[in-house]
C-alpha atoms as a PDB file:
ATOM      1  CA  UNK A   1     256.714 -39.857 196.560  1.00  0.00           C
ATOM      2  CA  UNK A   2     255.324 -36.414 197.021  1.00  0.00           C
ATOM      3  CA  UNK A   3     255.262 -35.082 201.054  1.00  0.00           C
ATOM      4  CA  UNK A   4     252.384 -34.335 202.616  1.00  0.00           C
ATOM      5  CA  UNK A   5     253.301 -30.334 201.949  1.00  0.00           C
ATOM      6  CA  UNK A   6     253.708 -30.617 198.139  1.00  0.00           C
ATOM      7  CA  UNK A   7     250.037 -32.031 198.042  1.00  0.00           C
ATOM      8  CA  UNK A   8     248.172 -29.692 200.488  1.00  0.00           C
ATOM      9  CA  UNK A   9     249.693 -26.730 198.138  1.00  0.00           C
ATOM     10  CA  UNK A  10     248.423 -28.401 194.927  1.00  0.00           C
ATOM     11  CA  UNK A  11     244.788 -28.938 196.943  1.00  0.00           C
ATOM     12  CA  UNK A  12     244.529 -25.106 197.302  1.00  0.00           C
ATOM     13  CA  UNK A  13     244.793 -24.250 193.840  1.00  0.00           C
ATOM     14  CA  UNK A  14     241.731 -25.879 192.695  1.00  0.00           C
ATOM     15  CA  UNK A  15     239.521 -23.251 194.164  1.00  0.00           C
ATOM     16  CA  UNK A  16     241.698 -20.316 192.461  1.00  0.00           C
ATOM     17  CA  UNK A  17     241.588 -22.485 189.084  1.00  0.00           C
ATOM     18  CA  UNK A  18     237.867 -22.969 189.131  1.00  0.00           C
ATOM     19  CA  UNK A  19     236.926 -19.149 190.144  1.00  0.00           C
ATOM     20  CA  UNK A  20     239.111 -18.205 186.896  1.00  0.00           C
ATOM     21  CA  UNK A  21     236.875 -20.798 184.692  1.00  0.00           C
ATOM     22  CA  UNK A  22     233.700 -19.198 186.016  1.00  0.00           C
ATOM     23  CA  UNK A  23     234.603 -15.643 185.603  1.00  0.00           C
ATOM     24  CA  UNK A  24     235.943 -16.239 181.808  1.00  0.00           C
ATOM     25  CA  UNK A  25     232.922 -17.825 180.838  1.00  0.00           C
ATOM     26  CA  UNK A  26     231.103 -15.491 182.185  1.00  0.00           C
ATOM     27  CA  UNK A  27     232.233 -12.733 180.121  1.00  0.00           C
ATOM     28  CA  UNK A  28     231.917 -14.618 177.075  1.00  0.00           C
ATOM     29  CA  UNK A  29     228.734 -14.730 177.922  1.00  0.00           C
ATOM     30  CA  UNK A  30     228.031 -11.032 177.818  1.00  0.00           C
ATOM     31  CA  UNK A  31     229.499 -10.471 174.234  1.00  0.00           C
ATOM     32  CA  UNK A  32     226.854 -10.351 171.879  1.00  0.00           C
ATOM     33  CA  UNK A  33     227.342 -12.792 168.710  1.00  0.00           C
ATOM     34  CA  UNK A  34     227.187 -11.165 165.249  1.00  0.00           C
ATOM     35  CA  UNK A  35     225.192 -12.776 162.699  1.00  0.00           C
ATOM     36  CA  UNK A  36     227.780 -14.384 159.861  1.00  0.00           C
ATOM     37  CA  UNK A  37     225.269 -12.604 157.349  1.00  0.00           C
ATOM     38  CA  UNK A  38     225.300  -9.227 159.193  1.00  0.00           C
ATOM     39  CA  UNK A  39     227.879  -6.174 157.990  1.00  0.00           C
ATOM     40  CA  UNK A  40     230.075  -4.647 160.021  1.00  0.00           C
ATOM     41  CA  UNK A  41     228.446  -1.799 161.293  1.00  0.00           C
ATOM     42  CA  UNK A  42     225.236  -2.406 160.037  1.00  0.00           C
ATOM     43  CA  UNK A  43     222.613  -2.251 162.898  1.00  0.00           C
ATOM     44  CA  UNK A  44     220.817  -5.464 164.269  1.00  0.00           C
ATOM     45  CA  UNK A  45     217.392  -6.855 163.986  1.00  0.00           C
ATOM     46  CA  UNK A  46     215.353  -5.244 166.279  1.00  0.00           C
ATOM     47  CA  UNK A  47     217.514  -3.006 167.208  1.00  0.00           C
ATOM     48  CA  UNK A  48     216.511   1.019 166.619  1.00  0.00           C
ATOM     49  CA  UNK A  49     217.479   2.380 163.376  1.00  0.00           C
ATOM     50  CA  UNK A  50     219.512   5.603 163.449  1.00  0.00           C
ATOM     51  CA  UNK A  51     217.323   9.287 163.649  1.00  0.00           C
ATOM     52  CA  UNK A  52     216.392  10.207 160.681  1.00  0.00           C
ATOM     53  CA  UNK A  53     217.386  13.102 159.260  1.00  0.00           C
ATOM     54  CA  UNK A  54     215.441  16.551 159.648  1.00  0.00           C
ATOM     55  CA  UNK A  55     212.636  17.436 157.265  1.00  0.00           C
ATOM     56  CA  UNK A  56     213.115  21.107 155.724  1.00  0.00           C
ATOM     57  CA  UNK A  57     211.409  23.285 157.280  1.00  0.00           C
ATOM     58  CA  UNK A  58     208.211  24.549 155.275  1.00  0.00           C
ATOM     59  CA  UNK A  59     208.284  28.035 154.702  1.00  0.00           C
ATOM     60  CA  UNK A  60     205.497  30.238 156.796  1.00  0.00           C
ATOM     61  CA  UNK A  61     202.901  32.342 154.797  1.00  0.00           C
ATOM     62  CA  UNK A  62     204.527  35.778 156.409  1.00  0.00           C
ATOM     63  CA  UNK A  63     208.149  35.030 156.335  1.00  0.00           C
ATOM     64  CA  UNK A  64     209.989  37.787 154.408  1.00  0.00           C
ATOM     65  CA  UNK A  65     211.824  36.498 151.018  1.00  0.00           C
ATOM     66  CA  UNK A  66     215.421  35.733 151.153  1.00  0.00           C
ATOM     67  CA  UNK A  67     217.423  39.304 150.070  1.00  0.00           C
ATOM     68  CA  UNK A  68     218.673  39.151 146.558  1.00  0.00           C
ATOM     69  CA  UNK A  69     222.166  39.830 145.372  1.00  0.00           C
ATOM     70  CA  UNK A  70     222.764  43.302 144.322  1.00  0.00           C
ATOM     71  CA  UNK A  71     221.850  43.949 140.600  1.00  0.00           C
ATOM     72  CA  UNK A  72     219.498  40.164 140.740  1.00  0.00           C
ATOM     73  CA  UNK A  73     215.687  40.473 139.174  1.00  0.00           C
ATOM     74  CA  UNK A  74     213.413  38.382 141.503  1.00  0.00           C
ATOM     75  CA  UNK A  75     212.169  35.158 139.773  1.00  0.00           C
ATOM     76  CA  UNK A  76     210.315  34.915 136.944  1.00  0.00           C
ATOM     77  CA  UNK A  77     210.872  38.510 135.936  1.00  0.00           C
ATOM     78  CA  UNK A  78     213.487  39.771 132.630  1.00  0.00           C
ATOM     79  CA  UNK A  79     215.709  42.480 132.632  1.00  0.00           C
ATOM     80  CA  UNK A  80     213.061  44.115 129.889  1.00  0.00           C
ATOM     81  CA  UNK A  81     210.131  43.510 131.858  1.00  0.00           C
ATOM     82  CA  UNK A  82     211.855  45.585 134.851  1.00  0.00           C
ATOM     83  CA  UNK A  83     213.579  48.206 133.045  1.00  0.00           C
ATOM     84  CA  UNK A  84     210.497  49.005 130.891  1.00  0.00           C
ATOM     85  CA  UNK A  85     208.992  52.333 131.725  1.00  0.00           C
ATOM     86  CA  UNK A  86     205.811  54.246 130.701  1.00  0.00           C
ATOM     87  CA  UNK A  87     206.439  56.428 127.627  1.00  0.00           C
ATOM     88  CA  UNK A  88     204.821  59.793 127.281  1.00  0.00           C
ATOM     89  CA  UNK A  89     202.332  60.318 125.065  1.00  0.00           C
ATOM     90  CA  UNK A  90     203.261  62.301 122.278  1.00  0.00           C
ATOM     91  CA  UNK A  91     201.740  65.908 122.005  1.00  0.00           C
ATOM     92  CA  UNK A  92     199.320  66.697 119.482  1.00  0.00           C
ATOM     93  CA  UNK A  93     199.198  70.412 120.024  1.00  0.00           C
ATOM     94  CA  UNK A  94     199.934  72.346 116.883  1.00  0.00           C
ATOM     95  CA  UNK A  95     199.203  75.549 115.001  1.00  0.00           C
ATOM     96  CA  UNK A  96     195.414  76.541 114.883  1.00  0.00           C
ATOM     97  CA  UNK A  97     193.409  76.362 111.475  1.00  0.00           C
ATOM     98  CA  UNK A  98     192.777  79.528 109.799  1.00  0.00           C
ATOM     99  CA  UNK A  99     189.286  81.280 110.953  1.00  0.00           C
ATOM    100  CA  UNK A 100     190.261  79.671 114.283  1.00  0.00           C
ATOM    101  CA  UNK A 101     191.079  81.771 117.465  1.00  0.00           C
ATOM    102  CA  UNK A 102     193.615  80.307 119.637  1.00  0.00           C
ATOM    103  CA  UNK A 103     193.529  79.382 123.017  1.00  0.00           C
ATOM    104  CA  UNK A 104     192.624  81.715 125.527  1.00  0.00           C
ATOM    105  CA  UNK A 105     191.831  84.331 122.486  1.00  0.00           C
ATOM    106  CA  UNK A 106     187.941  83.509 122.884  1.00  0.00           C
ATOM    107  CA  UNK A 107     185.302  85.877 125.055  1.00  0.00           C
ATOM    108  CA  UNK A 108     186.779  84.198 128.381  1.00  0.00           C
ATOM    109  CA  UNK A 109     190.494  85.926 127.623  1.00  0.00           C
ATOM    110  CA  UNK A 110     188.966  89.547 126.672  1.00  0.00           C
ATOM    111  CA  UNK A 111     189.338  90.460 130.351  1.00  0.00           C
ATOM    112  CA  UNK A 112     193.366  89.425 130.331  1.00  0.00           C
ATOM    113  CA  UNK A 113     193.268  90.918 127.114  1.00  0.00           C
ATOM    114  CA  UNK A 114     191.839  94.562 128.460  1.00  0.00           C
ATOM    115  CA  UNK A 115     193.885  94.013 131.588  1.00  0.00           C
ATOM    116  CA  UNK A 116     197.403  94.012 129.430  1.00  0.00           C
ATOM    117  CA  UNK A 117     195.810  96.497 127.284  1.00  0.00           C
ATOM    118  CA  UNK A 118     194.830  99.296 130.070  1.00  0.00           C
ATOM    119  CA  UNK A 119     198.536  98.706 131.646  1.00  0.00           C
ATOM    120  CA  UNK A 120     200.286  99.691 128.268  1.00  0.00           C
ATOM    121  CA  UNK A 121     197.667 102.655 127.702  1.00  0.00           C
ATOM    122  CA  UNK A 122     196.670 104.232 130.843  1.00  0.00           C
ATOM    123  CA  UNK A 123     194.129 106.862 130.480  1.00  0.00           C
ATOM    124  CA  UNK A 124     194.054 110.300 131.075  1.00  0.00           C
ATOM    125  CA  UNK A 125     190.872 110.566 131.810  1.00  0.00           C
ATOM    126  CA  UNK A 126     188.664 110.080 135.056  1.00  0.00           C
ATOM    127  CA  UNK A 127     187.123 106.650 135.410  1.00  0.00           C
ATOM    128  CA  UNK A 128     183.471 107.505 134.804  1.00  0.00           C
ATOM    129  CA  UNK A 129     184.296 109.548 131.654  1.00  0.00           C
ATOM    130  CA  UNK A 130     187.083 106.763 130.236  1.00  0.00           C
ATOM    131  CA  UNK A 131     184.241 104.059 130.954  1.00  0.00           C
ATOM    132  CA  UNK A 132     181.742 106.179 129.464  1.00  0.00           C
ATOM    133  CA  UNK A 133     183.735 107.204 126.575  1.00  0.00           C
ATOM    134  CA  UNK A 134     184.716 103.744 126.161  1.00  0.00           C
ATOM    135  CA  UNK A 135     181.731 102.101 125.754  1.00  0.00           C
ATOM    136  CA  UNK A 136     180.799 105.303 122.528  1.00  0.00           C
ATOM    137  CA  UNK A 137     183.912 104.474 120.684  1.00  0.00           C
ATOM    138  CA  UNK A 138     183.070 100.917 120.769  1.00  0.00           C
ATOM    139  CA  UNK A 139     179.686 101.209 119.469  1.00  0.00           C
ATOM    140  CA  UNK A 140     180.841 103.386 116.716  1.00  0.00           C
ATOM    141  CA  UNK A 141     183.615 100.882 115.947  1.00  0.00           C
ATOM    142  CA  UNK A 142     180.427  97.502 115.685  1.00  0.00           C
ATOM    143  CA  UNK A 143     178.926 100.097 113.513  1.00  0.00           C
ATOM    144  CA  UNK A 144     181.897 100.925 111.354  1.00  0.00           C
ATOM    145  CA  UNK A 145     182.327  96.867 110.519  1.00  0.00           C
ATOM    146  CA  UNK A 146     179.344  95.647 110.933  1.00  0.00           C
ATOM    147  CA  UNK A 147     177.053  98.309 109.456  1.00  0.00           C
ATOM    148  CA  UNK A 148     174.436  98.018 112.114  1.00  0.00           C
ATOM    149  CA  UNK A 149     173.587 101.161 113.772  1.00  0.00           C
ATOM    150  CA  UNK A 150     175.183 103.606 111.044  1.00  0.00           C
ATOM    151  CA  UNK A 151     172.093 105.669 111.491  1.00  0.00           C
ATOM    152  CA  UNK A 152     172.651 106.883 115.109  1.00  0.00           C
ATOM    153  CA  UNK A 153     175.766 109.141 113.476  1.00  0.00           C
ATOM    154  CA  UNK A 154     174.263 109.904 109.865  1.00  0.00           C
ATOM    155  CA  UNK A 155     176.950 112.363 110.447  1.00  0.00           C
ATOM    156  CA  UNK A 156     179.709 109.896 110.392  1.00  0.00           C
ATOM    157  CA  UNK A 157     178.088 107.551 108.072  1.00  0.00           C
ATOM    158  CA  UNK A 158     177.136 109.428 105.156  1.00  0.00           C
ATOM    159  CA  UNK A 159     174.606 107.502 103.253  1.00  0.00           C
ATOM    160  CA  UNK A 160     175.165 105.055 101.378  1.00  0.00           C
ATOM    161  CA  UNK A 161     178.369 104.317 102.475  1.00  0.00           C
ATOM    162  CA  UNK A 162     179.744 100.779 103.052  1.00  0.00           C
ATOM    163  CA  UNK A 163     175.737  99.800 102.417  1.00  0.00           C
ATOM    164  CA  UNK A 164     176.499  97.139 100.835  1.00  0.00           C
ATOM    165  CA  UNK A 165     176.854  93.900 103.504  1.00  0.00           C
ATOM    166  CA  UNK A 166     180.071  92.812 100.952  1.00  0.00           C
ATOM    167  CA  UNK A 167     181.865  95.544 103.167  1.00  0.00           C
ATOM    168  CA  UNK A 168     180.625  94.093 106.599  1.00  0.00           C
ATOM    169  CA  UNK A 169     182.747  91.741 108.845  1.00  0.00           C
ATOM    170  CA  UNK A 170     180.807  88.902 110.859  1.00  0.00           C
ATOM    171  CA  UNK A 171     181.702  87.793 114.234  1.00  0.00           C
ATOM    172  CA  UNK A 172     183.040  91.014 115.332  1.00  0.00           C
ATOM    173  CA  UNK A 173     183.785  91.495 118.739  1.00  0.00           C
ATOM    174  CA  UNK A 174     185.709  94.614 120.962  1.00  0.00           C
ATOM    175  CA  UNK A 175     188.849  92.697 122.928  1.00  0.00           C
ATOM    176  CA  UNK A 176     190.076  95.707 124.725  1.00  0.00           C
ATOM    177  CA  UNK A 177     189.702  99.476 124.798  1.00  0.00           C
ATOM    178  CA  UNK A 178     191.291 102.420 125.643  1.00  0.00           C
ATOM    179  CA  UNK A 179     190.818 106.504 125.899  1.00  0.00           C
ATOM    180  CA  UNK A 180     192.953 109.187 126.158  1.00  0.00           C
ATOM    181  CA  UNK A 181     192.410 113.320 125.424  1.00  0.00           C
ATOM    182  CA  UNK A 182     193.277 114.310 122.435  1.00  0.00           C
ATOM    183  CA  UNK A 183     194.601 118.010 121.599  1.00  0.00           C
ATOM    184  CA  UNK A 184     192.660 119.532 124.322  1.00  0.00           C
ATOM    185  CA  UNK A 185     189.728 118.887 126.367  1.00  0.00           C
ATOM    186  CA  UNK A 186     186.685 118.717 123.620  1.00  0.00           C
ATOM    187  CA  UNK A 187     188.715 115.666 121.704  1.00  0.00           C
ATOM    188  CA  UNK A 188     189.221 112.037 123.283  1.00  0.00           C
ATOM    189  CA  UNK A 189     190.718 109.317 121.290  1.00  0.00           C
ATOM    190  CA  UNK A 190     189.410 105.535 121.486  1.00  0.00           C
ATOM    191  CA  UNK A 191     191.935 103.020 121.268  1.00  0.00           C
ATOM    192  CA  UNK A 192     190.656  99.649 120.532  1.00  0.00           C
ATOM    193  CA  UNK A 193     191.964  96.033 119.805  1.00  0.00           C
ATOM    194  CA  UNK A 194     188.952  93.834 118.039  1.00  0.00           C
ATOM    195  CA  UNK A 195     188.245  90.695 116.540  1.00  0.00           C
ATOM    196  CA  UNK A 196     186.672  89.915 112.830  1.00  0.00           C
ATOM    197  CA  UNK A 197     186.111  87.908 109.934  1.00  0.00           C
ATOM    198  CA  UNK A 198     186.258  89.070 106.508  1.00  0.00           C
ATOM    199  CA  UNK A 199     183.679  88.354 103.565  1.00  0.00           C
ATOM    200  CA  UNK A 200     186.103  86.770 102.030  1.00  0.00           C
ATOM    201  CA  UNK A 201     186.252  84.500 105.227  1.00  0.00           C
ATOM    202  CA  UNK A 202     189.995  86.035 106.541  1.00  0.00           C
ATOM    203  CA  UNK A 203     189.811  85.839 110.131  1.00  0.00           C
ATOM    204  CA  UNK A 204     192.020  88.151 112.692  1.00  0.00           C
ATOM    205  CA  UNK A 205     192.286  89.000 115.927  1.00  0.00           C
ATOM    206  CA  UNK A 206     193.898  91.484 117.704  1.00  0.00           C
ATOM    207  CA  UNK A 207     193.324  94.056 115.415  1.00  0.00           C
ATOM    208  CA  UNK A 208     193.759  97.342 115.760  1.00  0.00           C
ATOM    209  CA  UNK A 209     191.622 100.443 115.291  1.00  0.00           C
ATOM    210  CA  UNK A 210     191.053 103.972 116.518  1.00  0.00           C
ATOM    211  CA  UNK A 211     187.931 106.152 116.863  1.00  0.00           C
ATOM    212  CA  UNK A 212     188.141 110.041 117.372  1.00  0.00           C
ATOM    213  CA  UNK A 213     185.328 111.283 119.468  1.00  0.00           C
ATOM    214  CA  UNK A 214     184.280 115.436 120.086  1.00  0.00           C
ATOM    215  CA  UNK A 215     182.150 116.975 122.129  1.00  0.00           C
ATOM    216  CA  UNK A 216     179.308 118.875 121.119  1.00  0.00           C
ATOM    217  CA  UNK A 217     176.871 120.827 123.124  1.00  0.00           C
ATOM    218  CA  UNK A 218     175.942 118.464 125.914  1.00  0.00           C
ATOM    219  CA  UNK A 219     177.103 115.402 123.740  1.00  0.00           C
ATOM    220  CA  UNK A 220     180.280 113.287 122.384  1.00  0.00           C
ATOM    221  CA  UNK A 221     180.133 112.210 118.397  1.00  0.00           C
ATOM    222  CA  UNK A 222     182.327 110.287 116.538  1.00  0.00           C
ATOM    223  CA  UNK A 223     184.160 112.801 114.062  1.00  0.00           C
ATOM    224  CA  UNK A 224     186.881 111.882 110.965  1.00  0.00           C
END
């Protein structure tokens, strides 16, 4: 038989023995139970799914491009397409047509023309009389190809000759003119560059003539 101590020590253990019981049943409690269909891992029912993941962001209207690699044509374009260039057009300028005057060789060049001409001839003379003189020894020269005005110098122009118009150039114009004296003071000579066509239809510029003019009384006259 069991003393009175033996049995008050096994009376105190109950309490300790049932406070054990309570707390491991409660903490079964608080584990959740897992469905038997449910995957490891895999969220419950109910429960919030994971965040999703981020949406690409949508390119803005004024955002620059991305740079390209060195060398890289932007999309959509060919190394021909780039590299192609504008060609020049091809000139068409060539020689002039007989009977035709080349550029700048019209009435709107005469005055570079007598420019050139009065640097490489320099009169002699003063101004008024090389102007004056001039403009004499061009007349006489229209008359000379032309035939028209012959009979101011009946002198010069004997009659009858170079009457006939098969002797007459058309289109005949003075280009540039010069003057300088001429073995003394009574004699002037009348450089002149001119242009003409032929009868025959041979045109020229540039040509070159001469007309000797001598003074007489009060007068200059166109002498041979």
């Amino acid at each position: 038989m069991k003393g009175p101590s033996t049995m008050s020590k096994n009376t105190s253990l109950i309490p300790a023995l049932g406070a054990a019981a309570l707390l491991i049943t409660g903490l079964a409690l608080l584990v959740p139970k897992s469905h038997p269909h449910q995957q490891a891992g895999a969220p419950s029912a109910g429960a919030p799914t994971g965040t999703q993941a981020p949406t690409p962001a949508t390119k803005s209207a004024g955002s620059p491009p991305a740079a390209l690699p060195p060398g890289s044509a932007p999309p959509g374009s060919t190394s021909e397409s780039a590299s192609a260039t504008p060609a020049s057009a091809p000139s068409t300028a060539g020689p002039m047509p007989s009977g035709i005057a080349a550029v700048g060789d019209g009435p709107g060049g005469d005055a570079d023309i007598q420019a050139a001409f009065t640097r490489s001839h320099p009169s002699d003379l003063a101004p008024a009389d090389a102007a004056q003189l001039a403009q004499l020894g061009s007349e006489v020269w229209l008359a000379e190809t032309t035939g028209t005005g012959r009979t101011r110098w009946p002198a010069y122009f004997p009659t009858g000759q170079g009457a006939s118009s098969s002797f007459y150039y058309s289109g005949v114009r003075i280009q540039a003119v010069a003057t300088h004296t001429e073995g003394g003071s009574g004699k002037v000579r009348v450089d002149l560059l001119w242009v003409g066509t032929t009868p025959a239809g041979d045109y020229g510029d540039h040509r070159p003539a001469t007309v000797h003019l001598a003074r007489t009384d009060n007068t200059w006259e166109p002498v041979r």
